[in-house]
PDB file of N, CA and C in Angstrom:
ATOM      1  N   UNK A   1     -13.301   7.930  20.814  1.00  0.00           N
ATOM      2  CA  UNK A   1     -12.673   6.846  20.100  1.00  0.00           C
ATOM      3  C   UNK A   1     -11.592   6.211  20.963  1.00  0.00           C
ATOM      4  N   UNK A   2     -11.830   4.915  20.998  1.00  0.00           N
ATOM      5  CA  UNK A   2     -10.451   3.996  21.337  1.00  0.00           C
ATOM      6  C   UNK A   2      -9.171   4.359  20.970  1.00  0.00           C
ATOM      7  N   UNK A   3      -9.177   4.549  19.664  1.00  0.00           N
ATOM      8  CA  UNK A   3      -7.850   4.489  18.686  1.00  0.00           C
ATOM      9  C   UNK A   3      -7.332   3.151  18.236  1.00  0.00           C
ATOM     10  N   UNK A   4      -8.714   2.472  18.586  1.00  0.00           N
ATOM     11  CA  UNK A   4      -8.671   1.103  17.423  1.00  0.00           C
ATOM     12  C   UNK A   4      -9.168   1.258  16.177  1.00  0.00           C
ATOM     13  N   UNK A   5      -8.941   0.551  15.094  1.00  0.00           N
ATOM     14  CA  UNK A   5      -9.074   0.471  14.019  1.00  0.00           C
ATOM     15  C   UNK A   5     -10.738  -0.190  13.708  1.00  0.00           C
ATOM     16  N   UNK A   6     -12.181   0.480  12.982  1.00  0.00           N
ATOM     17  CA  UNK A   6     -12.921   0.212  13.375  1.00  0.00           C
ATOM     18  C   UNK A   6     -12.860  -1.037  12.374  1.00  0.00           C
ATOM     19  N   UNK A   7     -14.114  -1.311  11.737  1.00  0.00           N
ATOM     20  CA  UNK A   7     -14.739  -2.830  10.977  1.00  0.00           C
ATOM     21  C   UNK A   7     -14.541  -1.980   9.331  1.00  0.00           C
ATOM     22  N   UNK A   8     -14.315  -3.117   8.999  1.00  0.00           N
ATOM     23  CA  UNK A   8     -14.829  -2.540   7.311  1.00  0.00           C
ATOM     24  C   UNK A   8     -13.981  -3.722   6.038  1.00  0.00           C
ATOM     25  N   UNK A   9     -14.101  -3.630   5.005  1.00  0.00           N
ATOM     26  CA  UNK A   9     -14.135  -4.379   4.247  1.00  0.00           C
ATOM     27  C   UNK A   9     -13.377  -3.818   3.337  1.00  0.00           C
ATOM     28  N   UNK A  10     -12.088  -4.738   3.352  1.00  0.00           N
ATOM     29  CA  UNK A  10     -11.025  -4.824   2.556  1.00  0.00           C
ATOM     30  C   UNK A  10     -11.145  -4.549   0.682  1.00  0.00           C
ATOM     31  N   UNK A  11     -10.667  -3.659   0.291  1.00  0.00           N
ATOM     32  CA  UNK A  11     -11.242  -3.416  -0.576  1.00  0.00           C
ATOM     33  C   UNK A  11     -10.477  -4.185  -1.765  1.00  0.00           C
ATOM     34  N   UNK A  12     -10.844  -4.851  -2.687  1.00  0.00           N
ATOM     35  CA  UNK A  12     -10.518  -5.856  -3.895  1.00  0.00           C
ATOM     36  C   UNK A  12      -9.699  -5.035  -4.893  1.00  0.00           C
ATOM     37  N   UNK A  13      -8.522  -5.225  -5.066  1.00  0.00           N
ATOM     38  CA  UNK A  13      -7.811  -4.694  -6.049  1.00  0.00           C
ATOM     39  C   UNK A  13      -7.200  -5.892  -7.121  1.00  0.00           C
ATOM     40  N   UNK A  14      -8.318  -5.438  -8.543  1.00  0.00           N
ATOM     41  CA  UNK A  14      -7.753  -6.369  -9.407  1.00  0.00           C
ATOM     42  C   UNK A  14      -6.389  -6.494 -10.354  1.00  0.00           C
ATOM     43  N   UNK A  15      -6.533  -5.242 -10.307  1.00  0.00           N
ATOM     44  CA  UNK A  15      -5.181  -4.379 -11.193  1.00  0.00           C
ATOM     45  C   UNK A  15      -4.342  -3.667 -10.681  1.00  0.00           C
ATOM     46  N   UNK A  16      -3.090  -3.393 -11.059  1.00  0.00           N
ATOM     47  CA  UNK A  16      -2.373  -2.012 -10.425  1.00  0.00           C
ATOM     48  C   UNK A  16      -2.650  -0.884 -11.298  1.00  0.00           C
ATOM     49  N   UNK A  17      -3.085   0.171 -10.729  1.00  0.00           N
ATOM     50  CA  UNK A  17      -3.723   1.422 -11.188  1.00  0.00           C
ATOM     51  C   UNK A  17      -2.422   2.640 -10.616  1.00  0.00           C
ATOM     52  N   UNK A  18      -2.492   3.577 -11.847  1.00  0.00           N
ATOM     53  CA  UNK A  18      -1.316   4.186 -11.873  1.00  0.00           C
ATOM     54  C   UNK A  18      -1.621   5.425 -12.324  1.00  0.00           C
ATOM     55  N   UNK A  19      -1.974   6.393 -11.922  1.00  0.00           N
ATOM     56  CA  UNK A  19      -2.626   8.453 -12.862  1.00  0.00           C
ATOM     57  C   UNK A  19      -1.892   9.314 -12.626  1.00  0.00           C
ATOM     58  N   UNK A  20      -1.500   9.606 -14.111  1.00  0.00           N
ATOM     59  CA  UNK A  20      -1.139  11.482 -14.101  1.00  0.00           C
ATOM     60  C   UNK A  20      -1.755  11.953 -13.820  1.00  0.00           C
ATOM     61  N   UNK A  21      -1.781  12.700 -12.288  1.00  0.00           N
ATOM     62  CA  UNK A  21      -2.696  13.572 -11.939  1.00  0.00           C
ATOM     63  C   UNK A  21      -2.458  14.851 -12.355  1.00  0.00           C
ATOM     64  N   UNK A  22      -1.282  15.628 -12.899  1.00  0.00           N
ATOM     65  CA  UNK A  22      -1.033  16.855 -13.609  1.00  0.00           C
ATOM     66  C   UNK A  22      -2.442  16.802 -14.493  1.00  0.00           C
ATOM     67  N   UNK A  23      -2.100  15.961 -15.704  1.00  0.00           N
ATOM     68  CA  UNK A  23      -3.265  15.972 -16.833  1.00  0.00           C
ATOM     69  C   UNK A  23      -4.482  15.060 -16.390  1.00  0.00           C
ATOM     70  N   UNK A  24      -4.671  14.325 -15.260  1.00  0.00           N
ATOM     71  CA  UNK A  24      -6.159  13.428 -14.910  1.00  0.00           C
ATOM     72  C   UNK A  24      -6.131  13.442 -13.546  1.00  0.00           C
ATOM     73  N   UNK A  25      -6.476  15.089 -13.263  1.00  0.00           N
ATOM     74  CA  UNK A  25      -6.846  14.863 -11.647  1.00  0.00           C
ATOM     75  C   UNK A  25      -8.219  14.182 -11.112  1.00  0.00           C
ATOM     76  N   UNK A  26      -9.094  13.636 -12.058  1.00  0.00           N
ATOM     77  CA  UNK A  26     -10.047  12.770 -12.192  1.00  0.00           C
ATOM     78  C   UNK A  26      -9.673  11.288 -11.244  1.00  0.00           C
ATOM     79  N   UNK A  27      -8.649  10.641 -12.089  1.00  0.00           N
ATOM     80  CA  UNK A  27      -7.756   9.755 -11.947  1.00  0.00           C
ATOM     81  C   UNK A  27      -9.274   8.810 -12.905  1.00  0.00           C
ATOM     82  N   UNK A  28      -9.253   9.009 -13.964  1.00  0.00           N
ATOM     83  CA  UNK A  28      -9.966   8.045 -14.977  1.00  0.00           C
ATOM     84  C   UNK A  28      -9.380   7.941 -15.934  1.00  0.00           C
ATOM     85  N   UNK A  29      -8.062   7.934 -16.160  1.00  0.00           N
ATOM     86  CA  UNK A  29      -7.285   7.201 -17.319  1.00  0.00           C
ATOM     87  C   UNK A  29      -6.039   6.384 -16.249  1.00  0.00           C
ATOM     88  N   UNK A  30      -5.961   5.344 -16.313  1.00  0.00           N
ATOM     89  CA  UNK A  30      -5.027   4.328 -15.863  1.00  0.00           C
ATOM     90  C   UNK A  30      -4.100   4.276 -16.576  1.00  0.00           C
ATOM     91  N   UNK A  31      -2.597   4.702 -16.336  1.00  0.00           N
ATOM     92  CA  UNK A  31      -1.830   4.490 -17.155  1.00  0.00           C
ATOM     93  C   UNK A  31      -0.504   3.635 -16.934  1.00  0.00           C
ATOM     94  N   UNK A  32      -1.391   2.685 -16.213  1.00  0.00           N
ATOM     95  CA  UNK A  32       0.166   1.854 -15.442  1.00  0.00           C
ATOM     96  C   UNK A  32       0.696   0.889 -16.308  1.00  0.00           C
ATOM     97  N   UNK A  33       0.299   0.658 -17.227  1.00  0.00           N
ATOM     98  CA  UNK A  33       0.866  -0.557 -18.362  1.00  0.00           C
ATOM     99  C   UNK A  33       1.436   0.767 -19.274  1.00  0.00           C
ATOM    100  N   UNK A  34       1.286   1.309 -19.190  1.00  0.00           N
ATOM    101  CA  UNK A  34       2.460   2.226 -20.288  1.00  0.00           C
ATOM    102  C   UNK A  34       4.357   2.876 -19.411  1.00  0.00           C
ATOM    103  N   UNK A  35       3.640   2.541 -18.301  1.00  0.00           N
ATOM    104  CA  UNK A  35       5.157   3.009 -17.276  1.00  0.00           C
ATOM    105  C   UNK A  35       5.507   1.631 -16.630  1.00  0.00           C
ATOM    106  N   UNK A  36       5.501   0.400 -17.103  1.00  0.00           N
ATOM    107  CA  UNK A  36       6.149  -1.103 -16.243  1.00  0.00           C
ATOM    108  C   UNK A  36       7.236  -0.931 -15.466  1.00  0.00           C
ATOM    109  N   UNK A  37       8.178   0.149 -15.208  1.00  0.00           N
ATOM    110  CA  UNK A  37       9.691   0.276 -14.773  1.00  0.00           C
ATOM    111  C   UNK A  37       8.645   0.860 -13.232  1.00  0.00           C
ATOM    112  N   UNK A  38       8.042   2.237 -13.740  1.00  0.00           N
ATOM    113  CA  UNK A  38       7.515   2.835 -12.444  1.00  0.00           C
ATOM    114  C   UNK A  38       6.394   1.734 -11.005  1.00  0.00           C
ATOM    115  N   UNK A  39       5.791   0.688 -12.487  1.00  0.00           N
ATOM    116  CA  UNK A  39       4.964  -0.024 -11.888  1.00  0.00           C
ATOM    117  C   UNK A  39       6.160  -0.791 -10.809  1.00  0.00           C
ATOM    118  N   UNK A  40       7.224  -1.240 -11.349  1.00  0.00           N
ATOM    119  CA  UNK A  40       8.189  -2.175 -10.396  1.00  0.00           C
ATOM    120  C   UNK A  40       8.660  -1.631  -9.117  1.00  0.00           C
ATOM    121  N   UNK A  41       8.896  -0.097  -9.127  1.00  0.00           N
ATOM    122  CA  UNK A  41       9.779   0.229  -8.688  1.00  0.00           C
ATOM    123  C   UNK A  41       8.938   0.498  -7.172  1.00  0.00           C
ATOM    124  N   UNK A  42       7.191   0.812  -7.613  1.00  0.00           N
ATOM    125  CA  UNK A  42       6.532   1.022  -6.279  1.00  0.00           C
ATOM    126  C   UNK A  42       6.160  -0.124  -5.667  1.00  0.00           C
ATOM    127  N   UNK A  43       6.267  -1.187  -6.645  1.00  0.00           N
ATOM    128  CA  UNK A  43       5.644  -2.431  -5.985  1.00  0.00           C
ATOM    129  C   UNK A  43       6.835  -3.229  -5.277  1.00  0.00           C
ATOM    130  N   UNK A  44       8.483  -2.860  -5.571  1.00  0.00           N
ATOM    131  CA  UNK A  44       9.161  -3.120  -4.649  1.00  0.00           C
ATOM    132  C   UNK A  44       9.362  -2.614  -3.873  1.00  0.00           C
ATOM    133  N   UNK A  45       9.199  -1.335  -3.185  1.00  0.00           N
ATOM    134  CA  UNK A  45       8.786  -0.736  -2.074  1.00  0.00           C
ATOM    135  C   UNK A  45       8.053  -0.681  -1.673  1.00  0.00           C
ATOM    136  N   UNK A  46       6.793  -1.330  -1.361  1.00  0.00           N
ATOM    137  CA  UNK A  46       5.850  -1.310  -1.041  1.00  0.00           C
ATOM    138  C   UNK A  46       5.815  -2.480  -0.401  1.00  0.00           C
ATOM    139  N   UNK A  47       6.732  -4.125  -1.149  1.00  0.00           N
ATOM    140  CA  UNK A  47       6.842  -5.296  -0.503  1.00  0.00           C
ATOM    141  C   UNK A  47       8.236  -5.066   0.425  1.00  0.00           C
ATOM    142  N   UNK A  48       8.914  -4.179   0.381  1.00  0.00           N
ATOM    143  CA  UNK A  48      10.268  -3.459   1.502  1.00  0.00           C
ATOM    144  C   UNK A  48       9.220  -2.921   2.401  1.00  0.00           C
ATOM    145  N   UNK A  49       8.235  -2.562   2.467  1.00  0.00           N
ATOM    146  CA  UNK A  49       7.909  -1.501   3.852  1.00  0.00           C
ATOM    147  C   UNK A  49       6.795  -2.675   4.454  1.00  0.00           C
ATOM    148  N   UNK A  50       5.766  -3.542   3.549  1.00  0.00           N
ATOM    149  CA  UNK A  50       5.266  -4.598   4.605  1.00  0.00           C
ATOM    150  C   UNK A  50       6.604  -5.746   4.972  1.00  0.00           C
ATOM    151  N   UNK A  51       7.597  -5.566   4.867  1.00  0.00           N
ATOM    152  CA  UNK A  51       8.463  -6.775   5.528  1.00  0.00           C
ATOM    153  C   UNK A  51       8.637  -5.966   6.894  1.00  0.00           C
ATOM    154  N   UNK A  52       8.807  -4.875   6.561  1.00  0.00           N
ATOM    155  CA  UNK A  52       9.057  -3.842   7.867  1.00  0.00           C
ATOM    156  C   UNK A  52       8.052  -3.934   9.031  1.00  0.00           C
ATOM    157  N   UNK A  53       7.229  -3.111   7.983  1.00  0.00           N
ATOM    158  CA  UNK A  53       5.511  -2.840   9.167  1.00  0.00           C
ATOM    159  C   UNK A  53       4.963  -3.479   9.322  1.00  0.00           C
ATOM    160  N   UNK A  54       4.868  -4.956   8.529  1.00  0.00           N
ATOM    161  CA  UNK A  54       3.890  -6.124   8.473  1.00  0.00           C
ATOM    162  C   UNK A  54       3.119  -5.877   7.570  1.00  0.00           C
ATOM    163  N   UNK A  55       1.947  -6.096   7.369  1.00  0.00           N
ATOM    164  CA  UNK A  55       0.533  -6.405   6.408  1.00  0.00           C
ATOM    165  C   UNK A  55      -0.603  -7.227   6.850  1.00  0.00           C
ATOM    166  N   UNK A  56      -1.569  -6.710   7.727  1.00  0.00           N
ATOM    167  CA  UNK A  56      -2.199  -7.970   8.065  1.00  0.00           C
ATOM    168  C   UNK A  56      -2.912  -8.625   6.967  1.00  0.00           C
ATOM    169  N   UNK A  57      -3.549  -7.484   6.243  1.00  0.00           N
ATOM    170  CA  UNK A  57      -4.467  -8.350   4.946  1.00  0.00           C
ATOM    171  C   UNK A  57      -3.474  -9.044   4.302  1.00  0.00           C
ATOM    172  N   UNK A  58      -2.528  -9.234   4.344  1.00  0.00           N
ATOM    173  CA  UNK A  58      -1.459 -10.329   3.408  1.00  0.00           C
ATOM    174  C   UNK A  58      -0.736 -11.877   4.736  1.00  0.00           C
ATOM    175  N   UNK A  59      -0.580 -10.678   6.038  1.00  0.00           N
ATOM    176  CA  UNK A  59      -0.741 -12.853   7.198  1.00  0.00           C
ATOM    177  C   UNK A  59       1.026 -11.716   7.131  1.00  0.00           C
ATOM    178  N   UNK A  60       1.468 -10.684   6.962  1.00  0.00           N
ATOM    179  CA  UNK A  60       2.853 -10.007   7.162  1.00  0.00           C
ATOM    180  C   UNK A  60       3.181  -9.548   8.573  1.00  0.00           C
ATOM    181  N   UNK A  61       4.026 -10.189   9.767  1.00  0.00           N
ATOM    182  CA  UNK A  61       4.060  -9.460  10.601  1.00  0.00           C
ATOM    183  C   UNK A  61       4.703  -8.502  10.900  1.00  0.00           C
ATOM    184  N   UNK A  62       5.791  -8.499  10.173  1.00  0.00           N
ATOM    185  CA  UNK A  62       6.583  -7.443   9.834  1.00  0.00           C
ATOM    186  C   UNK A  62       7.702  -7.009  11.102  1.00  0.00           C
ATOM    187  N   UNK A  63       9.098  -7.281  10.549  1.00  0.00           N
ATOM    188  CA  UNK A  63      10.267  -7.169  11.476  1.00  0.00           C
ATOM    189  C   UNK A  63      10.398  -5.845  12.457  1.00  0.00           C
ATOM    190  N   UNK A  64      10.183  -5.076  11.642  1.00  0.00           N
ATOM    191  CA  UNK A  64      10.275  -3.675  12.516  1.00  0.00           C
ATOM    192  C   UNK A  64       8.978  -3.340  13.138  1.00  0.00           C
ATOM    193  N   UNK A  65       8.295  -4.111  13.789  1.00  0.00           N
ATOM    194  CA  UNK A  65       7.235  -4.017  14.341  1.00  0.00           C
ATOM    195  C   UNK A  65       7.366  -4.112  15.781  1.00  0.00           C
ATOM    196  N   UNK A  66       6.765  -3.068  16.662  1.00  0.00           N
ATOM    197  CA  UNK A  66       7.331  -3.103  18.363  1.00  0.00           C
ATOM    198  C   UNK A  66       5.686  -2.943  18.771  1.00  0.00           C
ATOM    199  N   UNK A  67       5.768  -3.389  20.286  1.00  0.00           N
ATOM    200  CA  UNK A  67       4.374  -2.956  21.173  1.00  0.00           C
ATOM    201  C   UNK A  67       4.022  -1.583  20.904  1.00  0.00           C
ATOM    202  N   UNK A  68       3.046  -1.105  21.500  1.00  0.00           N
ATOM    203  CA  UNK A  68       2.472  -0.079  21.072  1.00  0.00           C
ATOM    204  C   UNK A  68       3.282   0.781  22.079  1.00  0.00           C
ATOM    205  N   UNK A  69       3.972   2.099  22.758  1.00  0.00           N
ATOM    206  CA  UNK A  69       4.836   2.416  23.555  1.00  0.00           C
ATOM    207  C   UNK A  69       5.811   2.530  23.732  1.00  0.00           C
ATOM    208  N   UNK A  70       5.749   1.575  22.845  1.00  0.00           N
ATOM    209  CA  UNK A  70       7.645   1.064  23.042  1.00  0.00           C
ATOM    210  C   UNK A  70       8.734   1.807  21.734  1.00  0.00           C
ATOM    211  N   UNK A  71       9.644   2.305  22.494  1.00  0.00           N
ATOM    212  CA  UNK A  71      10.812   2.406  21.223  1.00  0.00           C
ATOM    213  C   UNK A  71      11.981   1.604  20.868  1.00  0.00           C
ATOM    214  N   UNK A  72      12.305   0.506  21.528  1.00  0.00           N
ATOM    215  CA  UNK A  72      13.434  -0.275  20.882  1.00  0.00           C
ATOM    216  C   UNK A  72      12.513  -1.686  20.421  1.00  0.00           C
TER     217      UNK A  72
END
């Protein structure tokens, strides 16, 4: 392997999906509309770490992003 990233197809997320895995290690009960605080709290960290790392599927290049090698 290179250690490039191979081909594949972005996968479509219509909803935010959210499981107690204690009681649904299945993960077939969705319970993210019953926790809206938890739903916020990952989806603002999640838009904090692509400002960081970027996002390509979103066009994010992301500030804390360096050449590959490099540490400053």
């Amino acid at each position: 392997m290179d250690g490039q990233m191979g081909s594949y197809e972005p996968l479509q997320v219509n909803e935010t999906e959210l499981y107690d895995l204690e009681i649904n290690p299945g993960e077939s009960i969705n319970v993210a509309t019953d926790f809206p605080e938890i739903i916020s709290t990952i989806e603002a960290l999640a838009d904090e770490m692509r400002m960081d790392l970027g996002d390509s599927l979103q066009g994010i290049e992301g500030s804390g992003r360096r050449p590959a090698g490099s540490i400053n």
